[in-house]
Protein backbone atom coordinates (compact mmCIF):
# COMPACT_ATOMS: atom_id res chain seq x y z
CA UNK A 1 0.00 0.00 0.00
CA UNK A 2 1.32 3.40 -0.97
CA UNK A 3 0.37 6.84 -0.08
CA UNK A 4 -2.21 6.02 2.51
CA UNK A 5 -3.16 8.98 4.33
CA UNK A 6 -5.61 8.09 6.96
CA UNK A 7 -5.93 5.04 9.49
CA UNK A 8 -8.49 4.56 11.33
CA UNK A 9 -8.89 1.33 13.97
CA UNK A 10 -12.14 0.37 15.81
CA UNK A 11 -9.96 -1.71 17.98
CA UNK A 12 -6.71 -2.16 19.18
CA UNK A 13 -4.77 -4.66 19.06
CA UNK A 14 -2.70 -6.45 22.25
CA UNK A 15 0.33 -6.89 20.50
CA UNK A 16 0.97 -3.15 20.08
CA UNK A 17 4.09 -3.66 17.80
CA UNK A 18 0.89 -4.80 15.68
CA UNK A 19 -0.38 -1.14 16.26
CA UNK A 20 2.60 0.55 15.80
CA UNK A 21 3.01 -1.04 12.56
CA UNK A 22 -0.37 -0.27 10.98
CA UNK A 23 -0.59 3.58 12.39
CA UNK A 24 2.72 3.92 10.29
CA UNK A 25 1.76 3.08 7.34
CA UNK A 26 0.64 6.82 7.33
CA UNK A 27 3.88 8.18 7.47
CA UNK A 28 6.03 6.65 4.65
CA UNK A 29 9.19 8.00 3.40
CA UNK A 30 8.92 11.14 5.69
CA UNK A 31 5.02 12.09 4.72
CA UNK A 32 2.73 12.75 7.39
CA UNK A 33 -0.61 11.19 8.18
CA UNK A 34 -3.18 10.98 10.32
CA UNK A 35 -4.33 8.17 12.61
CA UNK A 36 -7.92 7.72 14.82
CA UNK A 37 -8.84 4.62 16.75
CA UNK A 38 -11.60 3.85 18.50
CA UNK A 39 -10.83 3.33 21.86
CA UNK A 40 -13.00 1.94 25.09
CA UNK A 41 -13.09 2.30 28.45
CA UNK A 42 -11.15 -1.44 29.16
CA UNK A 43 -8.43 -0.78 26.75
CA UNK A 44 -7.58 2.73 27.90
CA UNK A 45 -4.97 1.53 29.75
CA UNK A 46 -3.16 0.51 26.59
CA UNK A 47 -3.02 4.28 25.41
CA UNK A 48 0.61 5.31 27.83
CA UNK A 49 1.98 2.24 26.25
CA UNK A 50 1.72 3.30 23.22
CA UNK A 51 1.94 7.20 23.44
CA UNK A 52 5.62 5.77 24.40
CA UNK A 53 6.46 3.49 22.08
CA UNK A 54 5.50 5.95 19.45
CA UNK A 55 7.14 9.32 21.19
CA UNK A 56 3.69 11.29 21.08
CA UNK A 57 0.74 11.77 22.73
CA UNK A 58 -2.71 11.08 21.53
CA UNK A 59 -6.13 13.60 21.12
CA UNK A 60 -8.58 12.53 23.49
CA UNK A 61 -12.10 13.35 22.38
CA UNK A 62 -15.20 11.58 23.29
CA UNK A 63 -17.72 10.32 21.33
CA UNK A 64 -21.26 11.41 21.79
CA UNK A 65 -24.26 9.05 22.31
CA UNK A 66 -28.03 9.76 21.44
């Protein structure tokens, strides 16, 4: 896959070198990208773990319900 641009995961996975892989697919050969996931409340620990293996820090936002 070449120039992909946007990622977007409605789960993540427990192997985060798994993770870490797909979200940089966005960012080939210096190009940046963007990358959302879908995260819930038992995975949230996850997030630290990979906001450092990845040297940055995620957007929270939170969806809204109807």
């Amino acid at each position: 896959m070449k120039d992909v641009t946007h990622v977007i995961n409605y789960s993540i996975p427990r192997e985060l070198d798994s993770y870490v892989h797909r979200i940089g697919r966005t960012a080939r050969s210096g190009k940046s990208g963007f990358a959302m996931s879908l995260v819930t409340q038992s995975n949230m620990s996850l997030i630290p773990r990979i906001e450092k293996m990845t040297s940055s820090r995620m957007r929270r936002q939170t969806a809204q319900t109807s």
